[in-house]
C-alpha atoms as a PDB file:
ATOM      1  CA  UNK A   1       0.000   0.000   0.000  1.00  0.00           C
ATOM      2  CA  UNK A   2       3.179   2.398   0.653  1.00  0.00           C
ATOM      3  CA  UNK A   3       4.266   1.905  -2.757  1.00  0.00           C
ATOM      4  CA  UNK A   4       0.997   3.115  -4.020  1.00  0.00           C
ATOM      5  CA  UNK A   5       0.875   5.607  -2.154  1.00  0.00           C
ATOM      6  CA  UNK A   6       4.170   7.176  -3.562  1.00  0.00           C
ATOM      7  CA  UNK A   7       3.120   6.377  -6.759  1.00  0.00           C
ATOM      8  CA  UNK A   8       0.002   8.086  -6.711  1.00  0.00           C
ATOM      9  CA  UNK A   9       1.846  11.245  -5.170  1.00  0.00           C
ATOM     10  CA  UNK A  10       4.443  11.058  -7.794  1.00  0.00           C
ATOM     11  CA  UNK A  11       1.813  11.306 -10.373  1.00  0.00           C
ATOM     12  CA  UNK A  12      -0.499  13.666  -8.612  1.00  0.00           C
ATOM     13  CA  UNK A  13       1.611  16.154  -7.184  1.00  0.00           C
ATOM     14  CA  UNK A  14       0.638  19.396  -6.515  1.00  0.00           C
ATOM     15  CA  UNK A  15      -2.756  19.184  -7.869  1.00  0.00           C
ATOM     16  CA  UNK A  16      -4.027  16.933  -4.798  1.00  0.00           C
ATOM     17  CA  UNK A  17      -3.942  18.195  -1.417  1.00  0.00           C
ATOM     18  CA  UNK A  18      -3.225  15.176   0.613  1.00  0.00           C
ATOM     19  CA  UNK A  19      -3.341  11.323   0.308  1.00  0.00           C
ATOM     20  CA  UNK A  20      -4.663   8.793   2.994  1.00  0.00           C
ATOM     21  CA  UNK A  21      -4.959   5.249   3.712  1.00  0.00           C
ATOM     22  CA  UNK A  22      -8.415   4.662   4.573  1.00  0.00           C
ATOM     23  CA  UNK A  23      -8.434   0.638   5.056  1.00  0.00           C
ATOM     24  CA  UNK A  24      -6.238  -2.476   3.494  1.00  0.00           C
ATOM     25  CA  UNK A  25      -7.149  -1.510   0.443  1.00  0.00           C
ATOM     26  CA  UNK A  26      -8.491   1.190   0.216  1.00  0.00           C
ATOM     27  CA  UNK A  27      -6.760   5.063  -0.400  1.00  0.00           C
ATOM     28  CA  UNK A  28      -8.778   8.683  -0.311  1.00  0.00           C
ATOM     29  CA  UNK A  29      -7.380  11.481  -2.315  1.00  0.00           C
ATOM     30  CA  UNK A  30      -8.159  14.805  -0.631  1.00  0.00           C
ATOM     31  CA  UNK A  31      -8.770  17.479  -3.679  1.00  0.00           C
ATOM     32  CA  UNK A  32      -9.242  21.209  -3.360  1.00  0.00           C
ATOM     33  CA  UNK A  33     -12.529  22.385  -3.612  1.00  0.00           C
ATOM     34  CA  UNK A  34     -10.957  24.454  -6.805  1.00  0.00           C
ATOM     35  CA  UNK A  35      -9.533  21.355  -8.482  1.00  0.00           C
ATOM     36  CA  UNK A  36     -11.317  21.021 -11.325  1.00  0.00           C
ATOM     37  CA  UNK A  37     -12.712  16.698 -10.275  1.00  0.00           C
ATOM     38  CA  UNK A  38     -13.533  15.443 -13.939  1.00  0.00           C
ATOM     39  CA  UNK A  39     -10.026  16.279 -15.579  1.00  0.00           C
ATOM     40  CA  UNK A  40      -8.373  14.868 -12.799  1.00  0.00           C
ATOM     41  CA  UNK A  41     -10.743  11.617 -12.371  1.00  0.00           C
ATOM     42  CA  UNK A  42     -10.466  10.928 -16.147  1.00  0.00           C
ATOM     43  CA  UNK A  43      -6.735  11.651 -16.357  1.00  0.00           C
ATOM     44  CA  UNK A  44      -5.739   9.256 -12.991  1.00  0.00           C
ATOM     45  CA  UNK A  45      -8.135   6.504 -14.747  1.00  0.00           C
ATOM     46  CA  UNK A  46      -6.333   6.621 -18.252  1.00  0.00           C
ATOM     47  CA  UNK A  47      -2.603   6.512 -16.532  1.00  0.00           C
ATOM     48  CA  UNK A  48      -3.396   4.194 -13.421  1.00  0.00           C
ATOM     49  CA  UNK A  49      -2.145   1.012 -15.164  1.00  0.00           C
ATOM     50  CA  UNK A  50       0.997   2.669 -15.820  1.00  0.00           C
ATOM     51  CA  UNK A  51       1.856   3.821 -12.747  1.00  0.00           C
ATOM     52  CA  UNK A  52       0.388   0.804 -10.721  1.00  0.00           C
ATOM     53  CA  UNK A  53       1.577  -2.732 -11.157  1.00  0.00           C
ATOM     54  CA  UNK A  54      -1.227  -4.969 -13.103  1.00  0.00           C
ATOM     55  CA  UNK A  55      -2.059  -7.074 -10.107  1.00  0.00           C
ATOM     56  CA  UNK A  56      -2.792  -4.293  -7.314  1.00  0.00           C
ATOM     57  CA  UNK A  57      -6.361  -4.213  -5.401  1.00  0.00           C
ATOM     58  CA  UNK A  58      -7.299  -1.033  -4.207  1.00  0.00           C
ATOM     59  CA  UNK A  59     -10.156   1.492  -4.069  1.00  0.00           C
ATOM     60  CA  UNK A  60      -9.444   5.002  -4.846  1.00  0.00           C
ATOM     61  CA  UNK A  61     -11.579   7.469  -3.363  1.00  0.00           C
ATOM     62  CA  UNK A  62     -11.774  11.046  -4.401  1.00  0.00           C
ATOM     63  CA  UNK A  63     -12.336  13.161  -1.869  1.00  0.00           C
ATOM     64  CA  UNK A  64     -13.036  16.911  -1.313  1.00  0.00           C
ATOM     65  CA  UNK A  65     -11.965  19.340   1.303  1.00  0.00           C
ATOM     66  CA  UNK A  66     -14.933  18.901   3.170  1.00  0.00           C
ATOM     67  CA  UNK A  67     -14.818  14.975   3.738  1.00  0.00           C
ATOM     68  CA  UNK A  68     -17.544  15.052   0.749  1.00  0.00           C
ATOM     69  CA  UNK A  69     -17.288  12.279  -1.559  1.00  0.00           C
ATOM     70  CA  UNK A  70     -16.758  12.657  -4.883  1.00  0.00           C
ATOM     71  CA  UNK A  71     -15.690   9.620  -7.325  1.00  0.00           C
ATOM     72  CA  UNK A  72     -14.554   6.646  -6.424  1.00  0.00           C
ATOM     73  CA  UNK A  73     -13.671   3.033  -8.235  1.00  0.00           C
ATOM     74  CA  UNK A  74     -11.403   0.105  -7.830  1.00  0.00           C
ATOM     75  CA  UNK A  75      -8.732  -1.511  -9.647  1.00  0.00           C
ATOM     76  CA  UNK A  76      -7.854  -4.845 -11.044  1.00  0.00           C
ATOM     77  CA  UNK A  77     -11.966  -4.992 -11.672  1.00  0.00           C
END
């Protein structure tokens, strides 16, 4: 889960404002309420198999400032 987690930062960067383990499997990305969500959604789903190895479970949550919810899916579906 570490190794996603830097992974997902390295990719991210400074257009997420935090990253957090939720469960086992399971990661929330905190995004600005100015982030633009569909850009970064779409881009993160195209790219995710290369920056994630093929065989990884995990649930990605996209999360706003305010603990709002809002995308989410898994890989390795």
């Amino acid at each position: 889960m570490e190794k996603l987690i830097e992974q997902l930062k390295a990719f991210l960067g400074n257009r997420i404002m935090d990253l957090k383990i939720k469960g086992p499997a399971e990661v929330d990305i905190l995004i600005d309420d100015k982030q633009p969500l569909e850009p970064l959604a779409s881009e993160l789903r195209s790219h995710i198999i290369e920056i994630v190895d093929e065989n990884t479970l995990a649930k990605i949550n996209l999360v706003r400032a305010d603990g709002t919810l809002a995308d989410s899916f898994s890989l390795n579906q």
